[in-house]
PDB file of N, CA and C in Angstrom:
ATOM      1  N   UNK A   1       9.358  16.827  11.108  1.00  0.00           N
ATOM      2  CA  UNK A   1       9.105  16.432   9.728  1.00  0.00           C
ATOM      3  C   UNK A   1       8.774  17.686   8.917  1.00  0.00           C
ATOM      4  N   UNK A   2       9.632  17.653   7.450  1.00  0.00           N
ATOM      5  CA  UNK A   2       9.341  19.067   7.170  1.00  0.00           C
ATOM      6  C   UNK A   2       8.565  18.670   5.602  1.00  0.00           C
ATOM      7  N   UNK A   3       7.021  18.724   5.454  1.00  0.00           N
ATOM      8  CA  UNK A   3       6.050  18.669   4.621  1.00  0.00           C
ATOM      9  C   UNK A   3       5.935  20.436   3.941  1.00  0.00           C
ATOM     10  N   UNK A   4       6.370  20.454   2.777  1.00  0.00           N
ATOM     11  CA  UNK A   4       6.051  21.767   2.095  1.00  0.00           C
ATOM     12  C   UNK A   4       5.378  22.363   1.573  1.00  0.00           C
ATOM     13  N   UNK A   5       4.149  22.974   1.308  1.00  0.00           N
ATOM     14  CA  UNK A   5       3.071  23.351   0.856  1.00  0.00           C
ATOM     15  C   UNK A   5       3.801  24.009  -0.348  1.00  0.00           C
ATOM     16  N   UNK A   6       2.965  23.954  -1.685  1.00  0.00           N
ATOM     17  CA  UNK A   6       2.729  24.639  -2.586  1.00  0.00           C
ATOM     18  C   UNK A   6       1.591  25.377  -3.186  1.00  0.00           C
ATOM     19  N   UNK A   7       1.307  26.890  -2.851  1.00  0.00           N
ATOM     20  CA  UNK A   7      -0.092  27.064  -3.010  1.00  0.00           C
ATOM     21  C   UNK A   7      -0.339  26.668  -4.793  1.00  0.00           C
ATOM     22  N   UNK A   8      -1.527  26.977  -4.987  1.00  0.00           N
ATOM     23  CA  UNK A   8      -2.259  26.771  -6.506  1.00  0.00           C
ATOM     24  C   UNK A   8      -3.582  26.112  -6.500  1.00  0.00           C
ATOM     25  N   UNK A   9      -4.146  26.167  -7.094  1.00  0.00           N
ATOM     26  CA  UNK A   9      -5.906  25.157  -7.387  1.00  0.00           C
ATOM     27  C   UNK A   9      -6.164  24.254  -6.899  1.00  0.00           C
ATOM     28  N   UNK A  10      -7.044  24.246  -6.078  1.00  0.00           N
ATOM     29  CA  UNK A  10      -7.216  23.356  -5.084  1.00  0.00           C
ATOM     30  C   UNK A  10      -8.340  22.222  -5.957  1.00  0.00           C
ATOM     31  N   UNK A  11      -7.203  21.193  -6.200  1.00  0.00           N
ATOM     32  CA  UNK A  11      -7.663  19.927  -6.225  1.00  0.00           C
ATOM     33  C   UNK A  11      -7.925  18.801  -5.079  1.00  0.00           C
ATOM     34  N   UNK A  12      -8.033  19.200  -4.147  1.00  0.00           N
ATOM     35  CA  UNK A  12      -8.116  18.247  -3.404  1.00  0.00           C
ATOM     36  C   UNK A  12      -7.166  18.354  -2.278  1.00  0.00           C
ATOM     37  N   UNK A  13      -6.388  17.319  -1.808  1.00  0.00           N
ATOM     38  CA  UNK A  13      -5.845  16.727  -0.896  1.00  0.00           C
ATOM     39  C   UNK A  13      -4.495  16.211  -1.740  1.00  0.00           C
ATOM     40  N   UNK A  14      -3.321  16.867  -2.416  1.00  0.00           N
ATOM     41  CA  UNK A  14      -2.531  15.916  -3.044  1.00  0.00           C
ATOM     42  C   UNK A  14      -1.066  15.975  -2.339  1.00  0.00           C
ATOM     43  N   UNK A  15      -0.871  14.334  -2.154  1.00  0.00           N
ATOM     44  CA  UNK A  15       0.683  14.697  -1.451  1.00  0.00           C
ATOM     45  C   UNK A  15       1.314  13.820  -1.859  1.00  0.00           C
ATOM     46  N   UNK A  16       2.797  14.565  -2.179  1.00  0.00           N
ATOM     47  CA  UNK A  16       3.573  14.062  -2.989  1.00  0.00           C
ATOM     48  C   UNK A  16       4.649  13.236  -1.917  1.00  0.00           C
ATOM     49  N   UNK A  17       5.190  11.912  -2.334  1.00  0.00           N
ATOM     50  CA  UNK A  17       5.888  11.537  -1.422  1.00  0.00           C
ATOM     51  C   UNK A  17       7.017  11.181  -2.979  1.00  0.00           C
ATOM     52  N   UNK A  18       8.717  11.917  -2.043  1.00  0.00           N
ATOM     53  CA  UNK A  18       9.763  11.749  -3.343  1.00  0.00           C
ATOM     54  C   UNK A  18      10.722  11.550  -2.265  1.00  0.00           C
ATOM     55  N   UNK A  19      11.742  11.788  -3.234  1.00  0.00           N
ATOM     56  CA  UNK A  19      13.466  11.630  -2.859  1.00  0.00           C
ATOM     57  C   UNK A  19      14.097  12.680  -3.729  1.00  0.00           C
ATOM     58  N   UNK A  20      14.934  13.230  -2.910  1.00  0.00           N
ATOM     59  CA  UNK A  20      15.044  14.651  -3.659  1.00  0.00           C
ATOM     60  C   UNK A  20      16.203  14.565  -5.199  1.00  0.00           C
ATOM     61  N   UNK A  21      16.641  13.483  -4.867  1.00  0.00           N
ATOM     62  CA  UNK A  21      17.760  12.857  -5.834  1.00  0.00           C
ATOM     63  C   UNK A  21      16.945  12.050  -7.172  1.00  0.00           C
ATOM     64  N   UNK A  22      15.815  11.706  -7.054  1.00  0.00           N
ATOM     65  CA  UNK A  22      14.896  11.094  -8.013  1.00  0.00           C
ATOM     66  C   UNK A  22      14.531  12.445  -9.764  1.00  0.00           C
ATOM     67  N   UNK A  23      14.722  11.502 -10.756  1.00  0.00           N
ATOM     68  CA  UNK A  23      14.653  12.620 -12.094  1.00  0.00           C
ATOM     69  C   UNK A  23      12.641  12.320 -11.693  1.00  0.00           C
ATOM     70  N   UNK A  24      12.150  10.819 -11.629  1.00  0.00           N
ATOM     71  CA  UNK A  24      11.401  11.235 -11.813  1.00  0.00           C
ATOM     72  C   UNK A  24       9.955  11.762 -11.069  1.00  0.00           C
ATOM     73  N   UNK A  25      10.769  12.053  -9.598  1.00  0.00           N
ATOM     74  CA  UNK A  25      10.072  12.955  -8.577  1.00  0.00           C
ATOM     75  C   UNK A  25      10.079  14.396  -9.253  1.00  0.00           C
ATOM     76  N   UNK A  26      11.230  14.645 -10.314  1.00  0.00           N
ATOM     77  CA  UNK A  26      11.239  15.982 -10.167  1.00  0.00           C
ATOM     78  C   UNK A  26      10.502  16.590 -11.368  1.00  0.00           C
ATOM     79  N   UNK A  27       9.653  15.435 -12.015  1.00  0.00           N
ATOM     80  CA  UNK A  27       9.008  15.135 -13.466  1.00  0.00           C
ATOM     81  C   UNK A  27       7.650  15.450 -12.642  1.00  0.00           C
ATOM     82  N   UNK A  28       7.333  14.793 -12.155  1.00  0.00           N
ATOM     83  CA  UNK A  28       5.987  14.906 -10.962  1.00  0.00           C
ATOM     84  C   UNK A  28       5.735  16.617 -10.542  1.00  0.00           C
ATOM     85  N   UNK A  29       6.923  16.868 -10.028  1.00  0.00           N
ATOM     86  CA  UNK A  29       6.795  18.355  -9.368  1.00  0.00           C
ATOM     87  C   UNK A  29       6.700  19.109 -10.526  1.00  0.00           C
ATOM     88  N   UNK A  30       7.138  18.720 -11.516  1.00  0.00           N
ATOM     89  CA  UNK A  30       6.782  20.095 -12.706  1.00  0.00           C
ATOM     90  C   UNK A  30       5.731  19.939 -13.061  1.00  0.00           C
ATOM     91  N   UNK A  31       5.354  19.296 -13.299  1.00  0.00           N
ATOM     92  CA  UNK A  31       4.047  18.661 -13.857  1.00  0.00           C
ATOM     93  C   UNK A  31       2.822  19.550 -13.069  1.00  0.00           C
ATOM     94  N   UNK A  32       2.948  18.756 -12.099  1.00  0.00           N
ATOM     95  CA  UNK A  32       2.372  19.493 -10.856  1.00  0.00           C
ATOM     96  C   UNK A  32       2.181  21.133 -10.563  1.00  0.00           C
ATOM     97  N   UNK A  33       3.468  21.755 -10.730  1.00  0.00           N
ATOM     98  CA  UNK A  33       3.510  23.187 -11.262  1.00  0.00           C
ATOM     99  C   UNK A  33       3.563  23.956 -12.188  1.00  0.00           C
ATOM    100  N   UNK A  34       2.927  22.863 -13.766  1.00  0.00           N
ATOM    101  CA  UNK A  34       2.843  23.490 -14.912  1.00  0.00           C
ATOM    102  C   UNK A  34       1.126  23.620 -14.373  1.00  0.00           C
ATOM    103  N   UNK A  35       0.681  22.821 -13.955  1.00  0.00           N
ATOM    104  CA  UNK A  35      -1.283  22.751 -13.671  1.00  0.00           C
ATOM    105  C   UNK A  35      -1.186  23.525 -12.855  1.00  0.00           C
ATOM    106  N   UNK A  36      -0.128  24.007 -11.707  1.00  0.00           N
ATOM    107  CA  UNK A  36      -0.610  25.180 -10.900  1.00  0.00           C
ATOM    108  C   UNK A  36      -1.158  25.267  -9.662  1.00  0.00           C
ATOM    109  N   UNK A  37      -1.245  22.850  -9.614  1.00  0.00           N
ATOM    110  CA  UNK A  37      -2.168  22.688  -8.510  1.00  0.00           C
ATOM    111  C   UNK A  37      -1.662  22.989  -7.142  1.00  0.00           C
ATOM    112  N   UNK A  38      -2.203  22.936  -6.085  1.00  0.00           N
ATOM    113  CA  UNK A  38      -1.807  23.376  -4.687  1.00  0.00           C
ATOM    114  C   UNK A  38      -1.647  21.776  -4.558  1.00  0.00           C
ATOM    115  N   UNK A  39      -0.461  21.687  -3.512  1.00  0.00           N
ATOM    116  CA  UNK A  39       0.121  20.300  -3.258  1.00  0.00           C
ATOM    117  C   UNK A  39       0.791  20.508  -1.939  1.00  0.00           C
ATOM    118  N   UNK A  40       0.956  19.077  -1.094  1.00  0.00           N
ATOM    119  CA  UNK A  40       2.250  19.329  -0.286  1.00  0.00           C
ATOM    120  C   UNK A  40       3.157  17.936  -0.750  1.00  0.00           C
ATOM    121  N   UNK A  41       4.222  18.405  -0.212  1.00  0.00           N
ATOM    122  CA  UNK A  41       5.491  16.713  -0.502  1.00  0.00           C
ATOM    123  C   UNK A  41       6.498  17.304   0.589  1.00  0.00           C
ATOM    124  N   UNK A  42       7.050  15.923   0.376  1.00  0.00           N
ATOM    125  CA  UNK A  42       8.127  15.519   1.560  1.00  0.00           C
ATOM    126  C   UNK A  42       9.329  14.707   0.890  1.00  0.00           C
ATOM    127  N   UNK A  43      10.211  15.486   0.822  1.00  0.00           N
ATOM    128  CA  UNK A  43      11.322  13.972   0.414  1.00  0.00           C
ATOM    129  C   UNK A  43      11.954  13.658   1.598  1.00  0.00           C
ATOM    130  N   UNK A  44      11.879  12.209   1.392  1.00  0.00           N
ATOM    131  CA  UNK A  44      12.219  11.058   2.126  1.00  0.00           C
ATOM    132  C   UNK A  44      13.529  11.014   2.122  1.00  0.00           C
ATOM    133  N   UNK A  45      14.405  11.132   1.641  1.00  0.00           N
ATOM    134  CA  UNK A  45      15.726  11.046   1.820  1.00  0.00           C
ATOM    135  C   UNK A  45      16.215  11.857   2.601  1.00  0.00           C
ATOM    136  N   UNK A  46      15.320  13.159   2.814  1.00  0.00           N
ATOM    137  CA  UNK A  46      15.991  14.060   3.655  1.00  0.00           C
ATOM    138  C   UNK A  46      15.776  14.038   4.860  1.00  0.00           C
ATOM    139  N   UNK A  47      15.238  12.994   5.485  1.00  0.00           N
ATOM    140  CA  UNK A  47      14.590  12.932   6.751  1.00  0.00           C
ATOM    141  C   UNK A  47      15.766  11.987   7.244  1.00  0.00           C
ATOM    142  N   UNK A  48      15.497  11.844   8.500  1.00  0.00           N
ATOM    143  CA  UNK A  48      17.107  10.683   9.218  1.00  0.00           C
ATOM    144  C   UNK A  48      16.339   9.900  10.620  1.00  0.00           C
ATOM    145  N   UNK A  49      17.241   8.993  10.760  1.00  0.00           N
ATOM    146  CA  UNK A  49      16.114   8.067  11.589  1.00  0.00           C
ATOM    147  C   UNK A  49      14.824   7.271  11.647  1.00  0.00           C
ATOM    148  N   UNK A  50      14.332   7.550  12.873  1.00  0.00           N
ATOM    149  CA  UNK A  50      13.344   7.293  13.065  1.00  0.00           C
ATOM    150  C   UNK A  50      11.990   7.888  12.091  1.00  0.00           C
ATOM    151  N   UNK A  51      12.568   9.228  11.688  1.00  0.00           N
ATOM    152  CA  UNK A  51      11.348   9.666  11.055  1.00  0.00           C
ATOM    153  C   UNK A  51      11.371   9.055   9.565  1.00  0.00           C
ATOM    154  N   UNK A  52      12.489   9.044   9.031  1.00  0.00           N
ATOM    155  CA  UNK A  52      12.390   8.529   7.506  1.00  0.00           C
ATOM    156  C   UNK A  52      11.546   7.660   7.902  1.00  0.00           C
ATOM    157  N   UNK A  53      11.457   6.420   8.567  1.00  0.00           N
ATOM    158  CA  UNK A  53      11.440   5.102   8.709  1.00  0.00           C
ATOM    159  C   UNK A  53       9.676   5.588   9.038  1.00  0.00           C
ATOM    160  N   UNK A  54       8.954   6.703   9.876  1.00  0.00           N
ATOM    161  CA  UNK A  54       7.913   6.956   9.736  1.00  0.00           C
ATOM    162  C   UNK A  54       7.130   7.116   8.475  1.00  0.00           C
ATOM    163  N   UNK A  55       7.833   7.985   8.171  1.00  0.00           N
ATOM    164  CA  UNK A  55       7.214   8.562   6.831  1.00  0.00           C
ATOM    165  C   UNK A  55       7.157   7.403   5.916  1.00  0.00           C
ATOM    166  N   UNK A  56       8.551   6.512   5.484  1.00  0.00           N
ATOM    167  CA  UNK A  56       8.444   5.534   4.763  1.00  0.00           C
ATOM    168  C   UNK A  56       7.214   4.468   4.825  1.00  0.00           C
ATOM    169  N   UNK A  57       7.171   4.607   6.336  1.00  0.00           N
ATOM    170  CA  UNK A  57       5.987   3.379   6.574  1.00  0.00           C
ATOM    171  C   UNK A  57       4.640   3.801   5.745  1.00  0.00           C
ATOM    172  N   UNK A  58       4.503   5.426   6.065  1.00  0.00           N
ATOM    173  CA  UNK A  58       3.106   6.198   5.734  1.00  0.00           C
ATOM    174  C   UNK A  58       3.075   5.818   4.584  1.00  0.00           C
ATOM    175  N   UNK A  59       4.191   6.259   3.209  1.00  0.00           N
ATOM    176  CA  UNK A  59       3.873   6.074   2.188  1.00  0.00           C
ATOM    177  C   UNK A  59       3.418   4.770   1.692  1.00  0.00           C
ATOM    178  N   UNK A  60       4.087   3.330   2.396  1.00  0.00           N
ATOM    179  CA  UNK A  60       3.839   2.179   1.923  1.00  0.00           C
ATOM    180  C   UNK A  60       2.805   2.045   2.060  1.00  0.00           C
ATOM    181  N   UNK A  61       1.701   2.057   2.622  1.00  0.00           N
ATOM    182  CA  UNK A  61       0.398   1.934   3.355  1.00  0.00           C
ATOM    183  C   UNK A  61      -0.401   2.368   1.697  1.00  0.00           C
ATOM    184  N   UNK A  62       0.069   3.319   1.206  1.00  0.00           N
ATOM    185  CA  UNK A  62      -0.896   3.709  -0.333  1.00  0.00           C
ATOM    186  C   UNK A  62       0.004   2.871  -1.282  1.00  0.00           C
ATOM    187  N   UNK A  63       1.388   2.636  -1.155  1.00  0.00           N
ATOM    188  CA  UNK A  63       1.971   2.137  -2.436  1.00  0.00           C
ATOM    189  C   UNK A  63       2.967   0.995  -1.398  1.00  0.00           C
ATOM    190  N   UNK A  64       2.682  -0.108  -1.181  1.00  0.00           N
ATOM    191  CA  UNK A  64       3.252  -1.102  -0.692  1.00  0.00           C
ATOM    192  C   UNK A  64       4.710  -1.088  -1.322  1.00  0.00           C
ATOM    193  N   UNK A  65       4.872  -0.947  -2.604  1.00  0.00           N
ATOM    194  CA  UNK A  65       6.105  -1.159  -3.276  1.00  0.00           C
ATOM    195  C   UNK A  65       6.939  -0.507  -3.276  1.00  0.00           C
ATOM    196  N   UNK A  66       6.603   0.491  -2.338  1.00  0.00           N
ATOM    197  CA  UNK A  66       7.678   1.393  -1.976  1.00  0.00           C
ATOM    198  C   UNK A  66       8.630   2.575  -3.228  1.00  0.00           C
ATOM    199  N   UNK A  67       7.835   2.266  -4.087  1.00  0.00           N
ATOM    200  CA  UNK A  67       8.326   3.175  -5.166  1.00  0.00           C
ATOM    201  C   UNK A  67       8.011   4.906  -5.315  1.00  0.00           C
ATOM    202  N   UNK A  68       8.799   5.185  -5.796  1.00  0.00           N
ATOM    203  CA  UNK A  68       8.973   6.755  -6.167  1.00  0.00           C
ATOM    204  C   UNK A  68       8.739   7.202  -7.863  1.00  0.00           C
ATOM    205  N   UNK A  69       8.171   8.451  -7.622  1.00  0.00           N
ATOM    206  CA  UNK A  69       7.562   9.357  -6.330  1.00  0.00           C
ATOM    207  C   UNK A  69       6.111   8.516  -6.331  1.00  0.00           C
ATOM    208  N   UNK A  70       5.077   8.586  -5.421  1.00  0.00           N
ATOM    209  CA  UNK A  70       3.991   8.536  -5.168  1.00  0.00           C
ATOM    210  C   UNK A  70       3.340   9.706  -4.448  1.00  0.00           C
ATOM    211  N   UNK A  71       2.200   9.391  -5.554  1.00  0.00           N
ATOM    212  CA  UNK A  71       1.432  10.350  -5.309  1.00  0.00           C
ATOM    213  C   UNK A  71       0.038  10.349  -4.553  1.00  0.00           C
ATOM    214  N   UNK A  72      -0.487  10.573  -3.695  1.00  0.00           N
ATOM    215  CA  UNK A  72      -1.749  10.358  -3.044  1.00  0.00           C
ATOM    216  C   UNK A  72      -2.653  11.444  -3.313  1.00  0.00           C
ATOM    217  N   UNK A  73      -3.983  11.293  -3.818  1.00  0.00           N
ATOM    218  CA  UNK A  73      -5.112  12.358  -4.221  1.00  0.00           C
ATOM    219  C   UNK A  73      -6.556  11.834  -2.688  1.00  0.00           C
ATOM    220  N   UNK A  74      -6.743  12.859  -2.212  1.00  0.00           N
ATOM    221  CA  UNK A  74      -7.735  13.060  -1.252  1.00  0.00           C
ATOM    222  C   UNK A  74      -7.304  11.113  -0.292  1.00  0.00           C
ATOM    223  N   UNK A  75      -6.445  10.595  -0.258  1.00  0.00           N
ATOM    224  CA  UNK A  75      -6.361   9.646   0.554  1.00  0.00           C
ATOM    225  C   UNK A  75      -6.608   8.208  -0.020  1.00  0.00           C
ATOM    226  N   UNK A  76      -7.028   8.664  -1.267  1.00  0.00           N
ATOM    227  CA  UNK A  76      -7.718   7.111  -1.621  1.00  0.00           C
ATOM    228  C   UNK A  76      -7.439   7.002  -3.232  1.00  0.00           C
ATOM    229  N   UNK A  77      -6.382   7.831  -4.094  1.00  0.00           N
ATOM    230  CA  UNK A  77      -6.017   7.645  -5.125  1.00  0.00           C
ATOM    231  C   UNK A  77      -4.623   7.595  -4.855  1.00  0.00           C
ATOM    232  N   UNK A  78      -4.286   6.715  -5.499  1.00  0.00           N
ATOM    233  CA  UNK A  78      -2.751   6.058  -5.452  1.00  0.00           C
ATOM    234  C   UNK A  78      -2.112   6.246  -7.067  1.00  0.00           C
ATOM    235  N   UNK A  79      -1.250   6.991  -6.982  1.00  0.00           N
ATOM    236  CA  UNK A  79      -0.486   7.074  -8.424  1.00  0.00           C
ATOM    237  C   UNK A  79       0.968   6.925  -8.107  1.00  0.00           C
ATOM    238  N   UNK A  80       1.450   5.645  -8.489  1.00  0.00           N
ATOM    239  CA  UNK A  80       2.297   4.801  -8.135  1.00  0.00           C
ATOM    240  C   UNK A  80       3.781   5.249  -9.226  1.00  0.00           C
ATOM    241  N   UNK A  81       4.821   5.997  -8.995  1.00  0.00           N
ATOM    242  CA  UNK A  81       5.861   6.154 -10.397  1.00  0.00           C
ATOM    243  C   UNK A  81       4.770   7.570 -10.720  1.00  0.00           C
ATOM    244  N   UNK A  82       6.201   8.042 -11.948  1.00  0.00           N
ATOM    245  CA  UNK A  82       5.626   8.472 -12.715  1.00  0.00           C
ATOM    246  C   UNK A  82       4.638   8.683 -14.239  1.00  0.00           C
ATOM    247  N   UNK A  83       3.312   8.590 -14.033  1.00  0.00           N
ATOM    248  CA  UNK A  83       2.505   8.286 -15.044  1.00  0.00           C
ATOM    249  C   UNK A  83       1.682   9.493 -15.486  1.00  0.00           C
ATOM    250  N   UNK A  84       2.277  10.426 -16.659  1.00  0.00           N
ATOM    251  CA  UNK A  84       1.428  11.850 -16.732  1.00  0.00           C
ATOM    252  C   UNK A  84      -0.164  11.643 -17.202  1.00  0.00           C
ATOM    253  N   UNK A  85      -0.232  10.506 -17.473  1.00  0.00           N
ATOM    254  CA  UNK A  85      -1.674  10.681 -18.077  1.00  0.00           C
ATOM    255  C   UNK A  85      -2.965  10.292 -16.777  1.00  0.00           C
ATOM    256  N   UNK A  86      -2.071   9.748 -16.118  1.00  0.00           N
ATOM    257  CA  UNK A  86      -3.037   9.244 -14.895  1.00  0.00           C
ATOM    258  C   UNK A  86      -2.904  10.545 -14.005  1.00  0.00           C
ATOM    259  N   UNK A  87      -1.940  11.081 -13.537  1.00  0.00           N
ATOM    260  CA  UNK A  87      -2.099  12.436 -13.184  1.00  0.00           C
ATOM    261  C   UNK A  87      -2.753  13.674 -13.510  1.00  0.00           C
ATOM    262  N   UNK A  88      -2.798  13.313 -14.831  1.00  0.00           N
ATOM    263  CA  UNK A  88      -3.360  14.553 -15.577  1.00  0.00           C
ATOM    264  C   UNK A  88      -5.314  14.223 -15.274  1.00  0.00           C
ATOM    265  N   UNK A  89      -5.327  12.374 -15.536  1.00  0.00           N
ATOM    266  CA  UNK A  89      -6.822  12.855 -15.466  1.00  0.00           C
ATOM    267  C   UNK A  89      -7.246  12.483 -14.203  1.00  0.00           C
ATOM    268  N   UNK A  90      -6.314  11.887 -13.243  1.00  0.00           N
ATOM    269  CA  UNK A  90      -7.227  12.221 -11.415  1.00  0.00           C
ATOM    270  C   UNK A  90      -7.526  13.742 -10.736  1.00  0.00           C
ATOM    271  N   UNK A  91      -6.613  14.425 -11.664  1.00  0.00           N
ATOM    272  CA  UNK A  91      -6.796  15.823 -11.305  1.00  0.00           C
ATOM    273  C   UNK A  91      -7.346  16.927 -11.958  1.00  0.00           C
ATOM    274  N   UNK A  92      -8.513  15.894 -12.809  1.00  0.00           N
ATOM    275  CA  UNK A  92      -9.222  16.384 -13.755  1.00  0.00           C
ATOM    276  C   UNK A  92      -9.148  17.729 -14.597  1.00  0.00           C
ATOM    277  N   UNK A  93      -7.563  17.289 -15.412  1.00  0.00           N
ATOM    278  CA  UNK A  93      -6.788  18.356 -16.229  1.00  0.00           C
ATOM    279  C   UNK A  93      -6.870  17.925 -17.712  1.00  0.00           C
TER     280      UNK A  93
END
């Protein structure tokens, strides 16, 4: 499984779960690297098998609905789609 680190300001624990084909995974990641924050993500599409089907499970567990991108903050904030204002203030920006 290949999870990518992005260094920058450590907010926490934030991991991005996308699809690399998604506009608005790639709305998330800028976002994300206009604040500078340190992050890791994984797109799901690029995985095959058994592991997509892992990872997929992981993400449902924070966002049942299976939607993209989701975002997880320290394990227990769920930002479901893309929503800049809820991003902006869980990551107290």
């Amino acid at each position: 499984m290949t999870i990518t680190h992005i260094q920058g300001k450590d907010k926490g624990k934030v991991m991005l779960y996308a699809l690399s084909t998604c506009g608005w995974c790639k709305k998330a990641k800028a976002l994300l690297a206009k604040l500078k924050v340190a992050y890791d993500y994984i797109f799901i599409d690029m995985l095959e098998g058994k592991e997509r089907n892992i990872v997929y499970e992981e993400m449902q567990k924070y966002n049942p609905r299976g939607s993209f991108p989701t975002i997880v903050i320290n394990d227990n904030i769920i930002i479901a789609g893309f929503d800049e204002e809820k991003i902006l203030k869980e990551l107290g920006e």
